[in-house]
N, C-alpha and C. Protein backbone atom coordinates (compact mmCIF):
# COMPACT_ATOMS: atom_id res chain seq x y z
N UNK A 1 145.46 73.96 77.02
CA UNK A 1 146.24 73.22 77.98
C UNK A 1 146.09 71.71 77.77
N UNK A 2 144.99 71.19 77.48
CA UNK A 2 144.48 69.75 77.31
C UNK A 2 145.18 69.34 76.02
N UNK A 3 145.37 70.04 75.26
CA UNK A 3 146.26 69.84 73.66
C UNK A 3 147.72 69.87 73.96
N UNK A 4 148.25 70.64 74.93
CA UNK A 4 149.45 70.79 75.42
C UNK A 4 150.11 69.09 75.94
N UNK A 5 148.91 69.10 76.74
CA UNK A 5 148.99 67.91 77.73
C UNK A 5 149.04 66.86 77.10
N UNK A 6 148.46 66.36 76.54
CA UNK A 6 148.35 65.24 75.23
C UNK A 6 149.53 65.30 74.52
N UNK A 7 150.29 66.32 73.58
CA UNK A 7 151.33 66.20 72.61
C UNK A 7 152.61 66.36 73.89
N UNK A 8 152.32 66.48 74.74
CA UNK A 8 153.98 66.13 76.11
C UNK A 8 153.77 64.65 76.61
N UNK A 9 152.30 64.38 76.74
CA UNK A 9 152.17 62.39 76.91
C UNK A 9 152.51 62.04 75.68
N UNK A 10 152.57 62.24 74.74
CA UNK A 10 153.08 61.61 73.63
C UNK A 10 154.53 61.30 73.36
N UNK A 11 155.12 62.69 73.83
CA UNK A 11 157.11 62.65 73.92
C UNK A 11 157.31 62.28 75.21
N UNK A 12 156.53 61.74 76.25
CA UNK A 12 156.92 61.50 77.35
C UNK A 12 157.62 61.97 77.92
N UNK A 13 157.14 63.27 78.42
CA UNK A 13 157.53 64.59 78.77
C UNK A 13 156.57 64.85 80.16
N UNK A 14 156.77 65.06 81.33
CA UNK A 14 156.30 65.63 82.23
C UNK A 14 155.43 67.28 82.08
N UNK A 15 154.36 67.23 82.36
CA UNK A 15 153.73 68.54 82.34
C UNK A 15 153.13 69.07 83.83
N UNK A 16 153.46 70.32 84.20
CA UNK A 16 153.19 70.58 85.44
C UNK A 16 152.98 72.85 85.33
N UNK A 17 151.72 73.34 85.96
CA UNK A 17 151.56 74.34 85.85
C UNK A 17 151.52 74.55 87.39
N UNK A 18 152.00 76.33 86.95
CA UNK A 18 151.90 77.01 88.45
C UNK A 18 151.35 78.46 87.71
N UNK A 19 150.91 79.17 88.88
CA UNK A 19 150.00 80.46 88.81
C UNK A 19 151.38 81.45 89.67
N UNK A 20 151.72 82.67 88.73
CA UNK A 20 152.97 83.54 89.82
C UNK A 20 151.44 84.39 90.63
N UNK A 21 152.15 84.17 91.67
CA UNK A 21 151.11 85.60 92.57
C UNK A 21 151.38 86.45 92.26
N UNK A 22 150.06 87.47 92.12
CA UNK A 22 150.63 89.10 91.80
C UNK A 22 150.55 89.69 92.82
N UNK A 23 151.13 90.90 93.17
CA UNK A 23 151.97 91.55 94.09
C UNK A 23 150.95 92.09 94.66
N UNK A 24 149.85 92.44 94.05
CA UNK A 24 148.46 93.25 94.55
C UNK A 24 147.58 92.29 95.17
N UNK A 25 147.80 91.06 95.57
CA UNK A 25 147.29 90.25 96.50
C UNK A 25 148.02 90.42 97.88
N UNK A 26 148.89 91.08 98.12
CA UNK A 26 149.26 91.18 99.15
C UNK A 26 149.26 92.45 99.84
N UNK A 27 148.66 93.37 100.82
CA UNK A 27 148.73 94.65 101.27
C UNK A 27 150.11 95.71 100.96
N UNK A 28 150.68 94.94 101.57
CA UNK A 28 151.69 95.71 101.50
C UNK A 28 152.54 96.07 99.95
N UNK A 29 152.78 94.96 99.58
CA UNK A 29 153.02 95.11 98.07
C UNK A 29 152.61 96.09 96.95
N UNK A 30 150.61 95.95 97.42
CA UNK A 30 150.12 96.93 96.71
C UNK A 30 149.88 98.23 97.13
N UNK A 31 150.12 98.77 98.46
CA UNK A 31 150.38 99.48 98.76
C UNK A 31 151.67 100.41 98.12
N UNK A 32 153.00 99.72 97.92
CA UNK A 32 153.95 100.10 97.57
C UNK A 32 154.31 100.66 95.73
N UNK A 33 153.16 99.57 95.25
CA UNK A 33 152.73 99.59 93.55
C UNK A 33 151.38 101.08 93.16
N UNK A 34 151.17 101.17 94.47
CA UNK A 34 149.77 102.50 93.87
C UNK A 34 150.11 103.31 92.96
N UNK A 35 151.17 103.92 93.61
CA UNK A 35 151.98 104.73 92.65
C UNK A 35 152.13 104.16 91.56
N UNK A 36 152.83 103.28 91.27
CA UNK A 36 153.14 102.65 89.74
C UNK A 36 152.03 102.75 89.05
N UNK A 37 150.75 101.74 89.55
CA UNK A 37 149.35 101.48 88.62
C UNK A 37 148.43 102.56 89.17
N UNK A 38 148.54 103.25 90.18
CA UNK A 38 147.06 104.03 90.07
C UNK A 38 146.21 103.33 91.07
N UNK A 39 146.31 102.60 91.84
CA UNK A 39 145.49 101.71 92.10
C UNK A 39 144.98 102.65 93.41
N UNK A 40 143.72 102.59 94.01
CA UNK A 40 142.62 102.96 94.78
C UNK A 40 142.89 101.83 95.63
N UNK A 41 142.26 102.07 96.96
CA UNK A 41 142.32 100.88 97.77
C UNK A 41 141.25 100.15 98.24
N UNK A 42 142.00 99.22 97.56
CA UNK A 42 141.32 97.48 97.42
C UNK A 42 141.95 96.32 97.55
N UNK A 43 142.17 95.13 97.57
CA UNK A 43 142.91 94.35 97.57
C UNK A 43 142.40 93.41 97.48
N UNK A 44 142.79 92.52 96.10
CA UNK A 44 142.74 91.54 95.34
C UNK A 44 143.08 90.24 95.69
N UNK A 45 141.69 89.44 96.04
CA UNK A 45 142.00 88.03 96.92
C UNK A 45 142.55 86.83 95.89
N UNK A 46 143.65 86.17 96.25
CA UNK A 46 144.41 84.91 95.93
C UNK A 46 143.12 84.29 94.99
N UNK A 47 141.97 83.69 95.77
CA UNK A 47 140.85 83.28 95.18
C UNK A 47 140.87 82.87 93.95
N UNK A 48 139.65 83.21 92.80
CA UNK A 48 139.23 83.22 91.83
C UNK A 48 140.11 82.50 90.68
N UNK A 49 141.50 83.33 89.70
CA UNK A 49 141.84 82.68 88.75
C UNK A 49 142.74 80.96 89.90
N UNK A 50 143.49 81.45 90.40
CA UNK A 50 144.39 80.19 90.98
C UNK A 50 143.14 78.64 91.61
N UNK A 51 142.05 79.83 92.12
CA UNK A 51 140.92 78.02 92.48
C UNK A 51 140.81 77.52 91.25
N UNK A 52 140.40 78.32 90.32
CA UNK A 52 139.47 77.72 89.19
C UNK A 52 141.07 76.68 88.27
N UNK A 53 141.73 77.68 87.85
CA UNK A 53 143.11 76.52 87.48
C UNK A 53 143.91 75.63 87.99
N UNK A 54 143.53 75.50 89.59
CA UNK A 54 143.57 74.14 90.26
C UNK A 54 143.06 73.35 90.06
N UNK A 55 141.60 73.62 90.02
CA UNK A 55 140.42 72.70 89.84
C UNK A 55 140.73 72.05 88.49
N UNK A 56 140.70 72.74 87.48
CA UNK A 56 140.84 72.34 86.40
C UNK A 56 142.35 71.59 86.08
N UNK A 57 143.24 71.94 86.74
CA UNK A 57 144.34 70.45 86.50
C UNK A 57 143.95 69.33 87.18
N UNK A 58 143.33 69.57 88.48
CA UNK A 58 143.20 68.15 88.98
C UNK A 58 142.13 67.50 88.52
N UNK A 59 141.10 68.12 87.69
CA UNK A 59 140.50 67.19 86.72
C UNK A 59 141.10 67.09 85.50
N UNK A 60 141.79 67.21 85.41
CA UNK A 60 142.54 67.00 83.72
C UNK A 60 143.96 66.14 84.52
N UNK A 61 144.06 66.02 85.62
CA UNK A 61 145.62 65.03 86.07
C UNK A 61 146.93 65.61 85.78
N UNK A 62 146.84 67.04 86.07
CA UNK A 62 147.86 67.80 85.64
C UNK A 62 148.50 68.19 86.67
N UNK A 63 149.55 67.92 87.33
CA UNK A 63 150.10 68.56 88.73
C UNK A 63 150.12 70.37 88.68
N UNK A 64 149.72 70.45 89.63
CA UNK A 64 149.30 72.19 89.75
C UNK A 64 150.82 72.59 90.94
N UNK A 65 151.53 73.30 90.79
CA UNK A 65 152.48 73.38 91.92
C UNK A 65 151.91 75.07 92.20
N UNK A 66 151.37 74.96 93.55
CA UNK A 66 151.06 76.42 93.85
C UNK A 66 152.15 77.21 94.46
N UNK A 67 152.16 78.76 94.12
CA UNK A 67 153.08 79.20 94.76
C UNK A 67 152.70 80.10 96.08
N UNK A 68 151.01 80.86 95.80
CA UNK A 68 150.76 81.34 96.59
C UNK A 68 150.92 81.33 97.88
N UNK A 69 150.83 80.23 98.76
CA UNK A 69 151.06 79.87 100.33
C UNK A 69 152.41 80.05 100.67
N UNK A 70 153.40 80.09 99.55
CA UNK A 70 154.73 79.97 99.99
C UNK A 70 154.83 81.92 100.02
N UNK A 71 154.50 82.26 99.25
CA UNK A 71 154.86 83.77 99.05
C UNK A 71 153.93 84.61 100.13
N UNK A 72 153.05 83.90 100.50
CA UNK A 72 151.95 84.47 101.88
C UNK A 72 152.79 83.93 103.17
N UNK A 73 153.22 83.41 103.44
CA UNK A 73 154.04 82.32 104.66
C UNK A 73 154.97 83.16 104.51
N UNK A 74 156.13 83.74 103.64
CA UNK A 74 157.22 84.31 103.36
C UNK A 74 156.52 86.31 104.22
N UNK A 75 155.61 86.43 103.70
CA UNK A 75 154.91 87.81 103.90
C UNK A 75 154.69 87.60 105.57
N UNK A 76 154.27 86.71 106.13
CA UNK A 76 154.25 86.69 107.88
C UNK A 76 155.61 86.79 108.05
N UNK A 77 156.82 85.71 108.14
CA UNK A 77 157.60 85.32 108.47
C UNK A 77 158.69 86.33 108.15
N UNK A 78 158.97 86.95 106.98
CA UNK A 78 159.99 88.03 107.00
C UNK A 78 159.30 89.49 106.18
N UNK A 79 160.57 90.30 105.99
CA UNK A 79 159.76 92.02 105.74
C UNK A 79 160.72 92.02 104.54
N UNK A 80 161.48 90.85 103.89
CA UNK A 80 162.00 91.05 102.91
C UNK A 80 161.28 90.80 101.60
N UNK A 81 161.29 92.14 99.99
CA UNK A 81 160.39 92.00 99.92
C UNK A 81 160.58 91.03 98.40
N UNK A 82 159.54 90.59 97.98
CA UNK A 82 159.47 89.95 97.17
C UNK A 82 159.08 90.33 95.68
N UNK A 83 158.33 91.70 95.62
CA UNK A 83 158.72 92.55 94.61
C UNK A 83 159.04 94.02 94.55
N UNK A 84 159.39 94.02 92.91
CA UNK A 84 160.57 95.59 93.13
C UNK A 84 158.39 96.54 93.23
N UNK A 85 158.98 97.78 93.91
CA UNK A 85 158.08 98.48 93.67
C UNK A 85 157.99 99.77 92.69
N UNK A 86 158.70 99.36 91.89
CA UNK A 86 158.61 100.16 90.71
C UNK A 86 157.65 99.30 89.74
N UNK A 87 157.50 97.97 89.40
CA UNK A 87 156.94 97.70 88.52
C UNK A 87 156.10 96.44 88.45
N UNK A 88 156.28 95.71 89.99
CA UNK A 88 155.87 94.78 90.37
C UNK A 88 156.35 93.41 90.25
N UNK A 89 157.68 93.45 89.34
CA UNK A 89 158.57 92.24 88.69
C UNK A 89 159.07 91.91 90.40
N UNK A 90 159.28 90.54 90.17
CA UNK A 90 160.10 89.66 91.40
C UNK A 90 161.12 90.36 91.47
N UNK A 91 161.61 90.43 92.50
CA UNK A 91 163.00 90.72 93.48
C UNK A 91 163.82 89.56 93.16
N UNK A 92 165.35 89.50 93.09
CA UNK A 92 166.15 88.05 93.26
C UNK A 92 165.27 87.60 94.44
N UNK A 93 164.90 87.84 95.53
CA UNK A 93 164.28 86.84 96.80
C UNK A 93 163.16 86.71 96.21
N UNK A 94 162.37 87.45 95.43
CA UNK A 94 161.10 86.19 94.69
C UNK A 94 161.47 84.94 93.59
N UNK A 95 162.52 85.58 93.34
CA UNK A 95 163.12 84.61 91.94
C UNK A 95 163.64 83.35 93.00
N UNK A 96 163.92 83.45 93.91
CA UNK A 96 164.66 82.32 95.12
C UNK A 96 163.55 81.69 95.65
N UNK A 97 162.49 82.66 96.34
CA UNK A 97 161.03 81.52 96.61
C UNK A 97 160.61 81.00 95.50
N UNK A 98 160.63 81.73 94.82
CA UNK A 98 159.78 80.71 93.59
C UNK A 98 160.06 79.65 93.26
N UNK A 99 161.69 79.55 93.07
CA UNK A 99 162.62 78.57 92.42
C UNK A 99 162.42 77.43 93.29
N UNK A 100 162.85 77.79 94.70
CA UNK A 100 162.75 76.77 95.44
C UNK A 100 161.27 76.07 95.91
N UNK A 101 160.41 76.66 95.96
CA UNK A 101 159.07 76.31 96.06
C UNK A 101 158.68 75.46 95.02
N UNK A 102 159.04 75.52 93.71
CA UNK A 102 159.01 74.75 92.43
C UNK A 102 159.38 73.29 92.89
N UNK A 103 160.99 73.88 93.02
CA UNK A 103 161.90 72.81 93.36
C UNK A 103 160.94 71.39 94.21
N UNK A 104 160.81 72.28 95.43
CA UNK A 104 160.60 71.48 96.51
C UNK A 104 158.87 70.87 96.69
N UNK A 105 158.45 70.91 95.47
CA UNK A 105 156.81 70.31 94.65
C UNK A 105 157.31 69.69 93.83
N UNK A 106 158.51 69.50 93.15
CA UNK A 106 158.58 68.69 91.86
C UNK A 106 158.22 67.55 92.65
N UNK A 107 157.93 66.45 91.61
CA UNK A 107 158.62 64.81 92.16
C UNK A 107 160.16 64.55 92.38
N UNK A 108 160.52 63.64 92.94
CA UNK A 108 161.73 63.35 93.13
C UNK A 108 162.85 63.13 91.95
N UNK A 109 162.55 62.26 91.11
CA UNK A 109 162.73 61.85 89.61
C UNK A 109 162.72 63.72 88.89
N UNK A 110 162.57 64.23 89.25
CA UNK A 110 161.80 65.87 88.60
C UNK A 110 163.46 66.96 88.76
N UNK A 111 163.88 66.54 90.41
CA UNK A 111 164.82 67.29 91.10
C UNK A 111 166.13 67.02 90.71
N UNK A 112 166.36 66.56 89.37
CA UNK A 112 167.60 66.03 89.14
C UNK A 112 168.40 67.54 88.88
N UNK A 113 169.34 67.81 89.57
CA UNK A 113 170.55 69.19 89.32
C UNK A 113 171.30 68.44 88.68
N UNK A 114 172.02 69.39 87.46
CA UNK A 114 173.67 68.40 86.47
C UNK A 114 174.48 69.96 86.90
């Protein structure tokens, strides 16, 4: 990532990472995926990879755009779902939070639509 980061400051190119949530961080989701993976019940906290690759852009000065809070906020607020439960791929309404959650973290200069 630090090699990445360097040869995009060089073309003066904006660099910015995000982490997709997986579907088995959320109850219900993985509930709906058992079937697919097999999975026993447990459920897999946000935590671990997304802290540690935060941490590590904001010491390296890398904008981190998280998506998690938006796709947990979306999980209170409506019952629409955000992935298919056949295979765990985004729904068009995850492909729409995501997009717009992106969107609405870029910088301003970032949000240009043609």
């Amino acid at each position: 990532l630090r090699l990445l980061q360097k040869v995009l400051e060089e073309k003066n190119i904006d660099f910015q990472i995000t982490l997709i949530p997986q579907p088995w961080q959320f109850a219900e989701e993985q509930n709906a995926l058992k079937p697919f993976y097999g999975f026993k019940d447990f459920l897999l906290p946000r935590g671990g990879l997304e802290d540690h690759l935060h941490h590590f852009c904001h010491q390296q000065g890398i904008p981190f755009l998280p998506l998690y809070p938006a796709f947990a906020q979306h999980k209170v607020t409506s019952s629409e779902r955000l992935y298919f439960t056949f295979d765990g791929h985004w729904t068009p309404a995850g492909h729409r939070l995501a997009a717009q959650t992106i969107f609405d973290l870029l910088p301003p200069q970032n949000q240009a639509i043609e």
